[in-house]
Protein backbone atom coordinates (compact mmCIF):
# COMPACT_ATOMS: atom_id res chain seq x y z
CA UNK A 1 55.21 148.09 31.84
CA UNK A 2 55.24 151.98 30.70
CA UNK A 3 58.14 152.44 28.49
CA UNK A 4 61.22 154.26 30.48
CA UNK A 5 61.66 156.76 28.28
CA UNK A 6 57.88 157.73 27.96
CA UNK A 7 58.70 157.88 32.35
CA UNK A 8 61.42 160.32 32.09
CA UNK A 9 59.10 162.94 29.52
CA UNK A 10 56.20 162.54 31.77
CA UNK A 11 58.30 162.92 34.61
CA UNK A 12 60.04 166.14 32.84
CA UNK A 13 56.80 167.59 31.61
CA UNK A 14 55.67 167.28 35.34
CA UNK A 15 58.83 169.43 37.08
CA UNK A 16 58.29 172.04 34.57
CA UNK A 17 54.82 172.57 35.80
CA UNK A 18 55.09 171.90 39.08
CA UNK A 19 54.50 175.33 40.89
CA UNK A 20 51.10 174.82 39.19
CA UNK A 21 49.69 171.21 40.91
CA UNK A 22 48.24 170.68 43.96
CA UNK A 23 49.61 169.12 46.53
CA UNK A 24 47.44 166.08 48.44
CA UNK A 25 46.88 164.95 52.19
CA UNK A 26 45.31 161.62 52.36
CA UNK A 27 44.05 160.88 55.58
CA UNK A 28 43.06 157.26 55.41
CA UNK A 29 41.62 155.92 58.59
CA UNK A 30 40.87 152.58 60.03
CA UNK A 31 37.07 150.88 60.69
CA UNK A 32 35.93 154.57 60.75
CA UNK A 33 32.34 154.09 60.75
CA UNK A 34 30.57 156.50 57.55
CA UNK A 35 28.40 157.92 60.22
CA UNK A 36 31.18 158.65 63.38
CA UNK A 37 30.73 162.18 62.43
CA UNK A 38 29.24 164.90 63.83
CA UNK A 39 28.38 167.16 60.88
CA UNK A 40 26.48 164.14 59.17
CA UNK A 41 24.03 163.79 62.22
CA UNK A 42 25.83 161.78 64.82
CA UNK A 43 24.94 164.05 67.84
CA UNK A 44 27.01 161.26 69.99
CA UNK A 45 30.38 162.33 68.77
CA UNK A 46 32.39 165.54 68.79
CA UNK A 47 34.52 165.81 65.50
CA UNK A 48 34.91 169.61 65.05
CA UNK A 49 38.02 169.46 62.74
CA UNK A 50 36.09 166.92 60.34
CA UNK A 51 33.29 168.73 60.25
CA UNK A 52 35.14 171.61 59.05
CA UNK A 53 36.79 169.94 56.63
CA UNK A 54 32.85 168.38 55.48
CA UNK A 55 31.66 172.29 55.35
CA UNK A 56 34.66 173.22 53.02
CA UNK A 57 34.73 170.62 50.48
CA UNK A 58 32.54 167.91 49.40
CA UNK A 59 30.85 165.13 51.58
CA UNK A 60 30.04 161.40 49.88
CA UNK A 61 27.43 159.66 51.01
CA UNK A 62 27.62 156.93 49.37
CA UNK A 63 31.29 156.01 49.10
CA UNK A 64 32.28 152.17 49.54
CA UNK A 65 35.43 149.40 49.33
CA UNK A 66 35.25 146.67 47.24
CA UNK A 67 35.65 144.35 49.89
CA UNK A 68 38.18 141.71 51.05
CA UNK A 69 38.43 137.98 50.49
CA UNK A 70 39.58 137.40 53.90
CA UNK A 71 38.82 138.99 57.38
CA UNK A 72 41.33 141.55 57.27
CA UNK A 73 39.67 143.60 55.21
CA UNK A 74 41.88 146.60 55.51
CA UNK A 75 44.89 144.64 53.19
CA UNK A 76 43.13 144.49 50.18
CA UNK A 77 41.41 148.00 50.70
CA UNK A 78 44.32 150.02 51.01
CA UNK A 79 46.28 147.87 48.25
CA UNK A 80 43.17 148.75 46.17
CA UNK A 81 42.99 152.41 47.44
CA UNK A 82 47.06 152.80 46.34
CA UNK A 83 47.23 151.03 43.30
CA UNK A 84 43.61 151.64 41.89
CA UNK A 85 42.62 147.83 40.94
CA UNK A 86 39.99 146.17 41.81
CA UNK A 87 39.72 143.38 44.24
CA UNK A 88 40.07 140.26 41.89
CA UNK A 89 43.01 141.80 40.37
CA UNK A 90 45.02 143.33 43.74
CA UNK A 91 48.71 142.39 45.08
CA UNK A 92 47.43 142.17 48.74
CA UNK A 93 51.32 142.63 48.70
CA UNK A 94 51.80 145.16 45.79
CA UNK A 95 53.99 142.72 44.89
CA UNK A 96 54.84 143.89 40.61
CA UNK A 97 52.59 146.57 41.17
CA UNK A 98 52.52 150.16 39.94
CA UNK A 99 51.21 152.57 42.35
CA UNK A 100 49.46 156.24 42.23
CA UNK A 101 51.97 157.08 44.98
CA UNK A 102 54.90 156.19 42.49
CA UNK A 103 53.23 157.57 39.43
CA UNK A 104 53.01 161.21 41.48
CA UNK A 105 56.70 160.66 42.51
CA UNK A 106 57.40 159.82 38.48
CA UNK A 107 55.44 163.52 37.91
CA UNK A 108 57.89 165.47 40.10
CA UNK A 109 56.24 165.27 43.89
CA UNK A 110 57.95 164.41 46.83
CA UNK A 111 55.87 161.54 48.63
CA UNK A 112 55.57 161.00 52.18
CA UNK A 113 54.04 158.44 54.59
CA UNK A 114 53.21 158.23 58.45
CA UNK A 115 51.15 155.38 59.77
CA UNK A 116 49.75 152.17 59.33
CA UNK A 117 50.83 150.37 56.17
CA UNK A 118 49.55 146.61 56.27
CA UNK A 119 50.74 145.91 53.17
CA UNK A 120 54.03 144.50 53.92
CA UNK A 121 57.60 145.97 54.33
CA UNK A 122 58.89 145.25 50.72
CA UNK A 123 56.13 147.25 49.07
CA UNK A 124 56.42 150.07 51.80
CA UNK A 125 59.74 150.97 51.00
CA UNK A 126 59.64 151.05 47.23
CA UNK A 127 56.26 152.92 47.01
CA UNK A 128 57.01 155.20 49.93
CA UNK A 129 61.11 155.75 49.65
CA UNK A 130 60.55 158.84 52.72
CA UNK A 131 58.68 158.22 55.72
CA UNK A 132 58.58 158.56 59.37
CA UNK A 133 56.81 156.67 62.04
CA UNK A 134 55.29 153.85 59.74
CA UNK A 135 53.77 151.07 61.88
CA UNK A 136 53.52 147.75 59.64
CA UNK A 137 51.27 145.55 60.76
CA UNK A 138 47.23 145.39 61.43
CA UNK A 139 46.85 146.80 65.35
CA UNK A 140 48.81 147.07 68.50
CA UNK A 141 48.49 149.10 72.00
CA UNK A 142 48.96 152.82 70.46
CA UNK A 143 51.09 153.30 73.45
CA UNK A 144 53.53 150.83 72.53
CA UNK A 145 53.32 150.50 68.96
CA UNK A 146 56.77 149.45 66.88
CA UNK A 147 57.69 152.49 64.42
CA UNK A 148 60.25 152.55 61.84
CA UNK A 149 61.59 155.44 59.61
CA UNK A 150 62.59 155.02 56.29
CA UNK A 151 65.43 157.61 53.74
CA UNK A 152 66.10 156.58 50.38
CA UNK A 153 63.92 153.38 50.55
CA UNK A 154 65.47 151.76 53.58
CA UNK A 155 64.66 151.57 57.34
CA UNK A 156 66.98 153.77 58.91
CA UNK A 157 64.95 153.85 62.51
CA UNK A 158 63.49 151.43 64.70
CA UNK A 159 61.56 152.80 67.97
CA UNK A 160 58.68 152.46 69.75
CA UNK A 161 55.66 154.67 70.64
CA UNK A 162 56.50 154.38 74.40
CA UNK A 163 54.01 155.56 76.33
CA UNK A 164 53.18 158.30 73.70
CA UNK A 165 49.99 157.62 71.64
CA UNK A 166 50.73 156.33 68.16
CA UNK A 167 48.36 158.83 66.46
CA UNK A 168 49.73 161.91 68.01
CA UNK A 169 53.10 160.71 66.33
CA UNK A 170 51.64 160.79 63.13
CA UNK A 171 49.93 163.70 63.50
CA UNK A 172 53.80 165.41 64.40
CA UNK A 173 55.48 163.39 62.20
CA UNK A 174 52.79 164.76 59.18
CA UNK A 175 52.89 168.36 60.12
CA UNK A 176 56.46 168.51 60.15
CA UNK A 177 56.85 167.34 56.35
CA UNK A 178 54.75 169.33 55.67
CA UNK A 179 56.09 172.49 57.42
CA UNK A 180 59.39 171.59 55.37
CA UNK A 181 58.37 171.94 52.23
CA UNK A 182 58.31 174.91 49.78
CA UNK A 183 55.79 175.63 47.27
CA UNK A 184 58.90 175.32 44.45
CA UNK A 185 57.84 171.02 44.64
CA UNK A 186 54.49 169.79 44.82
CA UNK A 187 53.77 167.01 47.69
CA UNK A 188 52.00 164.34 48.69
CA UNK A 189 51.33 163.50 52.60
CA UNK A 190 49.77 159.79 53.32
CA UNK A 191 48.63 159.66 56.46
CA UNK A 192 46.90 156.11 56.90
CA UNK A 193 45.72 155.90 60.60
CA UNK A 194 45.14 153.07 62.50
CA UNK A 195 42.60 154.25 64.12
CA UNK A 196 39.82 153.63 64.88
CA UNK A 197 40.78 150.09 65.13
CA UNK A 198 40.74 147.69 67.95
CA UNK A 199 41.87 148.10 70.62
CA UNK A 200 39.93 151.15 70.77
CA UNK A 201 42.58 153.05 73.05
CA UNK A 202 42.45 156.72 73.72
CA UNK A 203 43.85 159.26 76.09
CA UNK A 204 41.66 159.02 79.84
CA UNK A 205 40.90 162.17 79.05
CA UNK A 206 39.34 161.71 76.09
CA UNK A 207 37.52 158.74 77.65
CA UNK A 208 35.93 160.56 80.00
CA UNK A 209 34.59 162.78 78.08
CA UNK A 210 32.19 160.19 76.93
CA UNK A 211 28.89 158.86 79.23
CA UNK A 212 28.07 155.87 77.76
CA UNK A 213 24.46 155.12 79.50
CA UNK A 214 24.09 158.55 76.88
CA UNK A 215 24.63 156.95 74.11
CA UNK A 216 21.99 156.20 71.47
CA UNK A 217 22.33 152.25 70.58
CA UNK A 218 22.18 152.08 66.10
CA UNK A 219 18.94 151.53 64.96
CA UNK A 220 19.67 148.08 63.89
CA UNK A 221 20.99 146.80 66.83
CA UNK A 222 20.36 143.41 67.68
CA UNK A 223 21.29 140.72 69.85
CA UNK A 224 22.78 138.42 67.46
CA UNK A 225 22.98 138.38 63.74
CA UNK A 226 19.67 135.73 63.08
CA UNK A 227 21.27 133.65 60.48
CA UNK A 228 25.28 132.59 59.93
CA UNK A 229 26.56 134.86 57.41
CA UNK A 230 29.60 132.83 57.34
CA UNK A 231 31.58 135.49 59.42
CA UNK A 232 30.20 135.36 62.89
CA UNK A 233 32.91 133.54 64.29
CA UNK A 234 35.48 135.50 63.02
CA UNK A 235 37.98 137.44 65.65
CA UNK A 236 36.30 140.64 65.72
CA UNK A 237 32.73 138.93 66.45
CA UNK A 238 34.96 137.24 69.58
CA UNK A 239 35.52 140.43 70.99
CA UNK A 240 32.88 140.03 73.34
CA UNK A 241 29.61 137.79 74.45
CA UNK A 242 26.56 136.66 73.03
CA UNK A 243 23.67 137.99 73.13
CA UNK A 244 24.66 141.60 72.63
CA UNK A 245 23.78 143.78 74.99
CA UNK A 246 22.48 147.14 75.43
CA UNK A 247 25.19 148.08 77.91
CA UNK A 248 27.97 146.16 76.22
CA UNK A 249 26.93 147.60 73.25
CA UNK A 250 27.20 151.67 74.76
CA UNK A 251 30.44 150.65 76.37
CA UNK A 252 31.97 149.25 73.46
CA UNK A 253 30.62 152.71 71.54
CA UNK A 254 31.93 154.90 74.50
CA UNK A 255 35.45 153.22 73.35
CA UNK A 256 35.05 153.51 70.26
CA UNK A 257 33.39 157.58 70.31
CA UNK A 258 36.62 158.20 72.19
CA UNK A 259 39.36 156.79 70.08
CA UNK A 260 36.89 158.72 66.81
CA UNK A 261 37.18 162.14 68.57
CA UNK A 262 40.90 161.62 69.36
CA UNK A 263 41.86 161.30 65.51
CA UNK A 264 39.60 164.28 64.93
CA UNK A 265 41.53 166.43 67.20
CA UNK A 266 44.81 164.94 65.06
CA UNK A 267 43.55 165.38 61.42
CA UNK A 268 43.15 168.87 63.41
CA UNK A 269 46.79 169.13 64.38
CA UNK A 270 47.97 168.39 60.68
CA UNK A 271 45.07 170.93 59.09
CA UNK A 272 46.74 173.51 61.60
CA UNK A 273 50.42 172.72 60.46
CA UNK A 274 49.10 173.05 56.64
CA UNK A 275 47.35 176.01 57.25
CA UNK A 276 50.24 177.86 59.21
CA UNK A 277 52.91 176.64 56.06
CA UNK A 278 50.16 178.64 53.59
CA UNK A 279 49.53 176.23 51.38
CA UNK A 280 46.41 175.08 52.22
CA UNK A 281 44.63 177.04 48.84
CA UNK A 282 46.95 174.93 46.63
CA UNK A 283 46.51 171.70 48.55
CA UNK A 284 43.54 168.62 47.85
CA UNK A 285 42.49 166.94 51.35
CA UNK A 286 40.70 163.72 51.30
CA UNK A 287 39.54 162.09 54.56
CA UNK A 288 38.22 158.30 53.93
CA UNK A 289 39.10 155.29 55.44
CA UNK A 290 39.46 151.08 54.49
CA UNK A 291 35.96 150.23 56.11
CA UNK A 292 33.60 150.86 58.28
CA UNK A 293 32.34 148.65 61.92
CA UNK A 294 29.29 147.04 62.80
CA UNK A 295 29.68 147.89 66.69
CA UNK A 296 26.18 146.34 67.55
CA UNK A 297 24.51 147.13 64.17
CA UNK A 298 22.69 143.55 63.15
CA UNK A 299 24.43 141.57 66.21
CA UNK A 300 27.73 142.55 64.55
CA UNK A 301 31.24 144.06 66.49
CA UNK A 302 33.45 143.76 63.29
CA UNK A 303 33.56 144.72 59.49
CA UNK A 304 33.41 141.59 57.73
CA UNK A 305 29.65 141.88 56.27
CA UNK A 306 28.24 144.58 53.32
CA UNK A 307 25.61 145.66 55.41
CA UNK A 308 26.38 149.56 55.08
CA UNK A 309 27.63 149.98 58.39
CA UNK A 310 30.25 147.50 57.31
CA UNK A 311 30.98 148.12 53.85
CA UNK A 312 30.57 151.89 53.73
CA UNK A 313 33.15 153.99 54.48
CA UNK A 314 33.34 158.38 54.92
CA UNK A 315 34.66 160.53 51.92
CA UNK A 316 35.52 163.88 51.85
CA UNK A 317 36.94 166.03 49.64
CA UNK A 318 38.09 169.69 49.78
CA UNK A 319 40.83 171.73 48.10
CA UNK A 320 41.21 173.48 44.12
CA UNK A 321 38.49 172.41 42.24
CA UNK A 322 36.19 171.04 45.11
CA UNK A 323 33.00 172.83 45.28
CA UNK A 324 32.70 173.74 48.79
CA UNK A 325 29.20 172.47 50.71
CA UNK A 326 28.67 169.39 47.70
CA UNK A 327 26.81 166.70 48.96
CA UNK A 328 26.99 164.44 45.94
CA UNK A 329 25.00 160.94 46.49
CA UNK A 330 27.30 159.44 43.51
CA UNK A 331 28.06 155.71 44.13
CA UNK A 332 31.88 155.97 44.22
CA UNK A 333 34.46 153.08 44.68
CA UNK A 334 37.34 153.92 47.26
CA UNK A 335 39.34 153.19 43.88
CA UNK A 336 38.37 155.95 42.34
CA UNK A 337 40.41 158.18 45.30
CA UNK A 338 43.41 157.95 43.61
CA UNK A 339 42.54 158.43 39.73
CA UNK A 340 40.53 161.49 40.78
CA UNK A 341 43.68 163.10 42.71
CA UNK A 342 45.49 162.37 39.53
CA UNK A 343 43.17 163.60 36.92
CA UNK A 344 43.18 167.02 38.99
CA UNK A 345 46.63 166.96 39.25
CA UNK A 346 47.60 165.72 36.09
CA UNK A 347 49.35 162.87 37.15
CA UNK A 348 49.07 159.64 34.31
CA UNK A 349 47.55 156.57 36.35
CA UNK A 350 50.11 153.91 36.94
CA UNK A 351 50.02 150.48 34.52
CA UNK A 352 47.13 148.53 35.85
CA UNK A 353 44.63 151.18 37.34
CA UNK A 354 40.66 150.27 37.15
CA UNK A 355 40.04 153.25 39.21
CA UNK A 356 37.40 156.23 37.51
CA UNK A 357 37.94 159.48 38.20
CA UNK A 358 35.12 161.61 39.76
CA UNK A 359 36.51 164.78 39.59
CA UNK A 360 33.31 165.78 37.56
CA UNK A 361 31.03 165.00 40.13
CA UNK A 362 33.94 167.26 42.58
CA UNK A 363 33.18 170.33 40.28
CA UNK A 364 29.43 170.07 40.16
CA UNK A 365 29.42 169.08 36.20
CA UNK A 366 27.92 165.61 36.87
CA UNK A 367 25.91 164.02 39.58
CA UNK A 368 26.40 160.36 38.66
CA UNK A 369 29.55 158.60 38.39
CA UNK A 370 29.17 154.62 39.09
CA UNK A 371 25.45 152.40 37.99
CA UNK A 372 26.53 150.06 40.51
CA UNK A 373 28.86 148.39 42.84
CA UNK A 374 30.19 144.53 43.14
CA UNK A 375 31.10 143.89 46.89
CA UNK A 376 32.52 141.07 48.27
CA UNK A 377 33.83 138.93 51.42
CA UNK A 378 35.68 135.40 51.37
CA UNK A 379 33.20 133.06 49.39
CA UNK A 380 30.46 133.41 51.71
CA UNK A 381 28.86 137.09 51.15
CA UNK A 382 28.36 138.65 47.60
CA UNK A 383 26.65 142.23 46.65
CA UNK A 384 25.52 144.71 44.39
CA UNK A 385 24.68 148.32 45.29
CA UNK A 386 23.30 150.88 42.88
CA UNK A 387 22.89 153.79 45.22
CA UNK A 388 19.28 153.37 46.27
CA UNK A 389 19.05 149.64 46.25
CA UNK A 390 21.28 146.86 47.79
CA UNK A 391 21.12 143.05 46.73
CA UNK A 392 23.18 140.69 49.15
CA UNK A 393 23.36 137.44 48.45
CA UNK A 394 24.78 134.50 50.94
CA UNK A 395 25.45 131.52 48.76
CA UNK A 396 26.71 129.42 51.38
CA UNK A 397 23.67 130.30 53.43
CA UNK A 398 20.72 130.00 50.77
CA UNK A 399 20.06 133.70 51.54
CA UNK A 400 18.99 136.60 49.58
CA UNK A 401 18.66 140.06 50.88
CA UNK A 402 17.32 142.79 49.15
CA UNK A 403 17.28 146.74 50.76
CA UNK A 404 15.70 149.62 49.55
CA UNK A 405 18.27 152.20 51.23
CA UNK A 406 16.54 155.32 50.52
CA UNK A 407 13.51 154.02 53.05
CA UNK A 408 15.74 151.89 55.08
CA UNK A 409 18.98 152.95 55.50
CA UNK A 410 19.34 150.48 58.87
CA UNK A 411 18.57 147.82 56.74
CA UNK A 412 16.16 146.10 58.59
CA UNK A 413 13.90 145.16 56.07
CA UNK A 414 14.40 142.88 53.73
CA UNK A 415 12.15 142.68 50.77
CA UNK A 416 13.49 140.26 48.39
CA UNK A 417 9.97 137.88 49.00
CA UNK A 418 7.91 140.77 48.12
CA UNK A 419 6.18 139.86 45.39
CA UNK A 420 6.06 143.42 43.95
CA UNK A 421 10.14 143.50 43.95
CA UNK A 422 10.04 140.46 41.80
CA UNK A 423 11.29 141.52 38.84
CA UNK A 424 13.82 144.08 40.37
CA UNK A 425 15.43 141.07 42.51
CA UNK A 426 15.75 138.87 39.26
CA UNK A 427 17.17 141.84 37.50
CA UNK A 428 19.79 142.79 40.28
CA UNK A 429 20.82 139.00 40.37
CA UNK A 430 21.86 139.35 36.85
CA UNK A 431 23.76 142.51 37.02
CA UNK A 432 25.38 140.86 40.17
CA UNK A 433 26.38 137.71 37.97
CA UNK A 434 27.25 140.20 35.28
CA UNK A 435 30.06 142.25 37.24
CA UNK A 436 31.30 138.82 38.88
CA UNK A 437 32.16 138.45 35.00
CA UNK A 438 33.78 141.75 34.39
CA UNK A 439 35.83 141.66 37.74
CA UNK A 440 36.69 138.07 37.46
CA UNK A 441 34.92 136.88 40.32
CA UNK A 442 34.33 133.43 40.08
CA UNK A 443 32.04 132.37 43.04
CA UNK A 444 29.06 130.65 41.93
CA UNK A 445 25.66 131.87 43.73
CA UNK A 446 22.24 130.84 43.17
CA UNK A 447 19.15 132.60 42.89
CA UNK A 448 17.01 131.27 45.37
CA UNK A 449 16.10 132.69 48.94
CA UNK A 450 16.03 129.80 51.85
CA UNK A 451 15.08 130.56 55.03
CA UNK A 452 18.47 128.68 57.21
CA UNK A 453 17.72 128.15 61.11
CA UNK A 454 18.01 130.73 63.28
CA UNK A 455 22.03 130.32 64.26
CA UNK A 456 22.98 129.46 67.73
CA UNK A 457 25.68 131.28 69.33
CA UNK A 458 28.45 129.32 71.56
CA UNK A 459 28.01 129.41 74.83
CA UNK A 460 29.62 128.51 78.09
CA UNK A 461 32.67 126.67 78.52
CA UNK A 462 33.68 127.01 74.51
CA UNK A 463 32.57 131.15 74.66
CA UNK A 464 34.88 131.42 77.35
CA UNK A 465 37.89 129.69 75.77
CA UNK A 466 37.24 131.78 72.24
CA UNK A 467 37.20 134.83 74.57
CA UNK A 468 40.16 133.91 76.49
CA UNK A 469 42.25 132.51 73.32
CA UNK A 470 40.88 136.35 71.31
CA UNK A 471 42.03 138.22 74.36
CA UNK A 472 45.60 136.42 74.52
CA UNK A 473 46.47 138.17 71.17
């Protein structure tokens, strides 16, 4: 642990400057696909306040999440996001863990949090002492969603969302701290959604705003995913029949558009309450989120895969020392968030941070920052991304998948028997052993590329328990 009394001359060292740092709004949301935005060329989806944001700061195209060893991916990606460490060495918990949130509150900033947490109620209240409307767990009806408030590290208010929408709360609940606080104390504002999650619930309103016969289906839809990836039975891929549909498939979008444009017109809200305080100059926004959502793409409803759809998530970045109108293609980790708020705020990284900071790559001094990328899920899926190319390799399956991203960003064709990418697959496989190494992964895969039986989906009788049992919950 960092010595207490190096703590207190940080912490000192901080207050004295503190008229001088940035503050930060972290808008984290939840399975928000990396292309559920207008401004990046979905024409399906109105997202005027994001797209603003996109044309003032910097927009990441290729910005991903380590990955989770079990299907609730969002636990490990926010523990990862908060404390900067990397999936093999992450409190799911933050259980002994230091946290960026904590080191800013050691450097003099007040720290606030609205929204969905996930990673347990101990952890909540020690990194996040103030907070209002914090919802704990992984999803609920946004209408009647359980909300607590917390002073001084304790849970001073239990309510509900009654018939209000949960993200509208958060949306009030972050533009009020922030209209409360004077530029004397720097801030910090987390604002984890949980949208867009299941169930994808928005206003009618909003709903019918959307036509889903309208709405283009991803280019790699597909009926079913052709081989068992060993997640195609989670919950998520419940959520609905086999094969996929077409019009299941625009439906389940239509929900989905909806609930995407209602957290637009929220991040809105909060921009508006930030602007009207005047210190949006002096303040860093960063919109990203724990995942992204299949929704069709490859036979797939959930986010338990590294297909990009999956695995990729949005990042934007705006504020003091942003260049506005970037469109960096740096392979960033969502680990990196953190480091490179505190590197442009001056805020020393808690004990135990892996995180890099790409604040270079924010100012337009580099265009690199990561080689490559390690992704994982459970001990079934394993990946290495570089940027233009994308190795995924299913041990349990015997298969080996191998994308070329910049050609076919749908991933739908997989070279890794092309004789001509020979020597590229043998060399990824290496560097994908490699970083298992360096992370501490220990699954063993093999290098070979089987061809496993085309997988058959339940059907009758057992789909319809699965689907009754899923919808139960």
């Amino acid at each position: 642990m960092i010595p207490r009394i190096c703590l207190i001359l940080l912490a000192t060292a901080a207050v004295l400057n503190a008229a001088e740092r940035p503050n930060v709004l972290v808008f984290y949301a939840d399975d928000f696909r990396a292309d559920a935005i207008a401004a990046l060329g979905n024409s399906a989806v109105r997202t005027p306040h994001l797209d603003a944001l996109a044309a003032s700061g910097a927009v990441f195209s290729h910005a991903h999440g380590m990955g989770s060893l079990q299907p609730a991916v969002c636990i490990p990606s926010r523990a990862m996001l908060l404390s900067g460490r990397t999936l093999f060495r992450v409190s799911e918990k933050l259980e002994g863990t230091d946290t960026w949130p904590e080191a800013f509150a050691r450097a003099g900033y007040a720290t606030f949090i609205t929204g969905k947490w996930h990673n347990f109620e101990a952890s909540l209240r020690r990194v996040f002492p103030q907070g209002k409307a914090a919802f704990l767990t992984g999803m609920g009806d946004p209408y009647d969603m359980p909300l607590f408030d917390l002073e001084d590290g304790k849970i001073v208010r239990e309510r509900r969302s009654a018939g209000r929408h949960a993200m509208e709360i958060f949306a009030e609940a972050a533009g009020e701290f922030i209209a409360a606080q004077t530029p004397a104390k720097p801030w910090l504002c987390y604002v984890p959604f949980s949208a867009s999650h299941d169930p994808h619930i928005a206003p009618p309103e909003v709903r019918a705003r959307i036509a889903d016969a309208t709405l283009p289906l991803p280019a790699n839809f597909l009926p079913q995913h052709p081989f068992d990836n060993g997640a195609v039975l989670m919950r998520d891929e419940q959520l609905d029949r086999w094969p996929r549909t077409p019009e299941m498939i625009r439906r389940r979008l239509g929900d989905y558009y909806a609930v995407v444009t209602h957290l637009d017109e929220q991040v809105g809200r909060i921009l508006a309450a930030l602007e009207k305080s005047g210190q949006r100059g002096n303040t860093l926004i960063v919109f990203s989120s724990d995942s992204g959502l299949a929704v069709g793409s490859h036979g797939l409803l959930g986010k338990q895969s590294l297909y990009e759809h999956s695995s990729r998530s949005p990042l934007i970045v705006a504020g003091p020392g942003v260049t506005p109108g970037a469109r960096p293609d740096a392979l960033v980790c969502l680990s990196d968030i953190f480091p490179t708020l505190g590197a442009l705020a001056r805020v020393p990284a808690p004990e135990g941070s892996e995180g890099r900071s790409f604040a270079a790559v924010l100012s337009g001094a580099q265009t690199r920052h990561r080689d490559d990328l390690l992704l994982a899920y459970a001990d079934s899926q394993r990946a290495l991304h570089t940027g233009q190319w994308k190795l995924i390799r299913y041990p349990r399956a015997g298969v080996t998948q191998l994308f070329d991203l910049a050609a076919d960003p749908a991933e739908t064709r997989n070279l890794a028997d092309d004789p001509a990418q020979a020597g590229r697959l043998a060399e990824m496989l290496a560097t994908l052993q490699a970083r298992q190494k360096e992370f501490g992964d220990k699954l063993p895969i093999t290098d070979g590329s089987a061809r496993p039986a085309a997988w058959v989906p339940p059907s009758g009788e057992k789909l319809g328990e699965m689907l009754r049992k899923v919808r139960r919950k």
